[in-house]
C-alpha atoms as a PDB file:
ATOM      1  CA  UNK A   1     278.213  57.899  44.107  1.00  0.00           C
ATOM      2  CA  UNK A   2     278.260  59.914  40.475  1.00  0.00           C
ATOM      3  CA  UNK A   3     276.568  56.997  39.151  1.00  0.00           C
ATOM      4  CA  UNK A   4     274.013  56.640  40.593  1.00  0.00           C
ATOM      5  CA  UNK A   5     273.007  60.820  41.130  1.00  0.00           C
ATOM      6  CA  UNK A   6     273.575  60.201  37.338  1.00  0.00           C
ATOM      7  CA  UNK A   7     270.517  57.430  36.908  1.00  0.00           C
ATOM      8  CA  UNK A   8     268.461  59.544  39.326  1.00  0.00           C
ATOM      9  CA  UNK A   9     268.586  62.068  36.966  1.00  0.00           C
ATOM     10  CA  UNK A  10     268.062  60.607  33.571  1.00  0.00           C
ATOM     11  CA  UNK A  11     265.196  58.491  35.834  1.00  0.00           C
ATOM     12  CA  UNK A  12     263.558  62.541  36.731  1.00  0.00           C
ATOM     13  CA  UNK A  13     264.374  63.674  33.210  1.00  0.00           C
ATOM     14  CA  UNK A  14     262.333  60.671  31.918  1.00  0.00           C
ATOM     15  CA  UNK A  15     259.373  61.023  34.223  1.00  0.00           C
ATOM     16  CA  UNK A  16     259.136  64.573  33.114  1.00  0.00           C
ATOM     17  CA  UNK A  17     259.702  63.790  29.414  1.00  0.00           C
ATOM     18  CA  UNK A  18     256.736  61.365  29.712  1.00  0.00           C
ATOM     19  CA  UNK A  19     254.252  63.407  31.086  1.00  0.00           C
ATOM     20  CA  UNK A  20     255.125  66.439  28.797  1.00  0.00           C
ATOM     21  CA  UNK A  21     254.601  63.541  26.291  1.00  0.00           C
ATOM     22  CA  UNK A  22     251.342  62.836  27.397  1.00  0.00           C
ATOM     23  CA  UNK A  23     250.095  66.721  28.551  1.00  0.00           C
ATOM     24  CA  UNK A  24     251.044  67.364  24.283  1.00  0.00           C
ATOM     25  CA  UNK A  25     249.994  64.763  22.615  1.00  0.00           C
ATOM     26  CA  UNK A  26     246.495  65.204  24.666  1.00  0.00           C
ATOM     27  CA  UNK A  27     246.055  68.588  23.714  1.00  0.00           C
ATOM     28  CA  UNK A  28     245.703  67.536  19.968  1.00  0.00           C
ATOM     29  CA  UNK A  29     242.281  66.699  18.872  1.00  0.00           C
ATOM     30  CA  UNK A  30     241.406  67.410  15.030  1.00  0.00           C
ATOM     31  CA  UNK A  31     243.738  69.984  14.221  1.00  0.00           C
ATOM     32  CA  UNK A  32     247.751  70.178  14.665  1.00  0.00           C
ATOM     33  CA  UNK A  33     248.819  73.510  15.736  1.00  0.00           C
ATOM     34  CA  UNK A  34     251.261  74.448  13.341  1.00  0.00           C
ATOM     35  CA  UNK A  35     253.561  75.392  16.522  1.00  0.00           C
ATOM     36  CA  UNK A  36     253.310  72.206  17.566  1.00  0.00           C
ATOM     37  CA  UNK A  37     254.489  70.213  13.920  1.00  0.00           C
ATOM     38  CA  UNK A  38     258.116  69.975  14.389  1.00  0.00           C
ATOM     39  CA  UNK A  39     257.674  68.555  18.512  1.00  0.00           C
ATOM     40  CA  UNK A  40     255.341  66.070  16.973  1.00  0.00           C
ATOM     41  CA  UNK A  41     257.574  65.328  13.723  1.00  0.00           C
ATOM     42  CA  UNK A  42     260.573  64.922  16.062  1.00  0.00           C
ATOM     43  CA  UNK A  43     258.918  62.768  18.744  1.00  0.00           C
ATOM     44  CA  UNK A  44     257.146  60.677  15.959  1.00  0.00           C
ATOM     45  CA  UNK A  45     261.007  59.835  14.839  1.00  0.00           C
ATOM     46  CA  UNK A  46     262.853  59.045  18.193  1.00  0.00           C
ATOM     47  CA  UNK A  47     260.014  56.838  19.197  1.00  0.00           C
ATOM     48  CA  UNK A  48     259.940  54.737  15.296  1.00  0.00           C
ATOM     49  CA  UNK A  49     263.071  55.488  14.421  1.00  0.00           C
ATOM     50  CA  UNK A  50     262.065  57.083  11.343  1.00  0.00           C
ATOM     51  CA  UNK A  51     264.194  59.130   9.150  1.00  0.00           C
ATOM     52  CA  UNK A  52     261.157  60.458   6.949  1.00  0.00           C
ATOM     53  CA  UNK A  53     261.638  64.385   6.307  1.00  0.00           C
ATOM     54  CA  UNK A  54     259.035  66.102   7.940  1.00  0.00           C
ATOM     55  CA  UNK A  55     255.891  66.891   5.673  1.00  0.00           C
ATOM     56  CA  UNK A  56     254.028  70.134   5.247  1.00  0.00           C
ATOM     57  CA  UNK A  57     251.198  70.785   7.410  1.00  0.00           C
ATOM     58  CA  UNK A  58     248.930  70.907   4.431  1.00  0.00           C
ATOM     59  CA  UNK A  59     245.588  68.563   4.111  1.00  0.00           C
ATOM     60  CA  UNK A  60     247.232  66.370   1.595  1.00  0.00           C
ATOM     61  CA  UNK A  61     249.769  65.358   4.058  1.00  0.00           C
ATOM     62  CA  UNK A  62     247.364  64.466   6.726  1.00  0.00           C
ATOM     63  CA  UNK A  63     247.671  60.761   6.439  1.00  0.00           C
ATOM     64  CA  UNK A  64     251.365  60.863   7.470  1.00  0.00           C
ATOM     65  CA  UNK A  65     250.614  63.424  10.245  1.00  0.00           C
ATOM     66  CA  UNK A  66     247.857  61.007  11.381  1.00  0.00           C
ATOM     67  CA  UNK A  67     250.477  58.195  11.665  1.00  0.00           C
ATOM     68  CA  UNK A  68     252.740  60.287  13.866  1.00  0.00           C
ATOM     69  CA  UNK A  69     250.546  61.507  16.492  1.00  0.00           C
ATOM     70  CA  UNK A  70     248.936  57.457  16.538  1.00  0.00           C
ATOM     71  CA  UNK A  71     252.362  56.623  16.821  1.00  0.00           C
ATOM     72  CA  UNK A  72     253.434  58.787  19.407  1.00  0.00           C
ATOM     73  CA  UNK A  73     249.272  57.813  21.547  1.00  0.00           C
ATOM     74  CA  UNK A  74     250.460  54.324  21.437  1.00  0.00           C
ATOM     75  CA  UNK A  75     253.489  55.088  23.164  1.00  0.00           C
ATOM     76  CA  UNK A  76     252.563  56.783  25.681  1.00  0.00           C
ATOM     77  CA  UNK A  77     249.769  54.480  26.737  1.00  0.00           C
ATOM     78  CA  UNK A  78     252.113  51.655  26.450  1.00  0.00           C
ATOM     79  CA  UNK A  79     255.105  53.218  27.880  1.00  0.00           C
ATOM     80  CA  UNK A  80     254.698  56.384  29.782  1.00  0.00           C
ATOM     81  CA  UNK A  81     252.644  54.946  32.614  1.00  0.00           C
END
């Protein structure tokens, strides 16, 4: 019986992981609120596996920024629905 209220709940906890997923990373158009870096910078890592430091939110790290939040689209297109 603890079992399985224990997979309905990581199976909720997903669901609402994924669309908080999707509701952020669909907020972002041009411009990365700087409240919004580290989420991004986190998410970008648990979904590559990354271990890259998180870069300043500066134009010259853009590129690298730009990879993240691709990174993170992909995954929830391909995974969150």
């Amino acid at each position: 019986m603890r079992l399985t209220q224990d997979i309905i709940r990581n199976l909720i906890k997903e669901a609402l992981n994924a669309q908080e997923r999707e509701d952020k990373i669909n907020s972002i158009t041009n411009m990365i609120p700087s409240s919004m870096a580290t989420w991004i910078w986190n998410t970008y890592k648990d979904i590559s596996g990354s271990r890259e430091p998180q870069p300043c939110t500066c134009g010259s790290a853009a590129k690298l920024w730009r990879k993240a939040t691709d990174e993170i689209r992909t995954f929830v297109r391909d995974n969150d629905r």
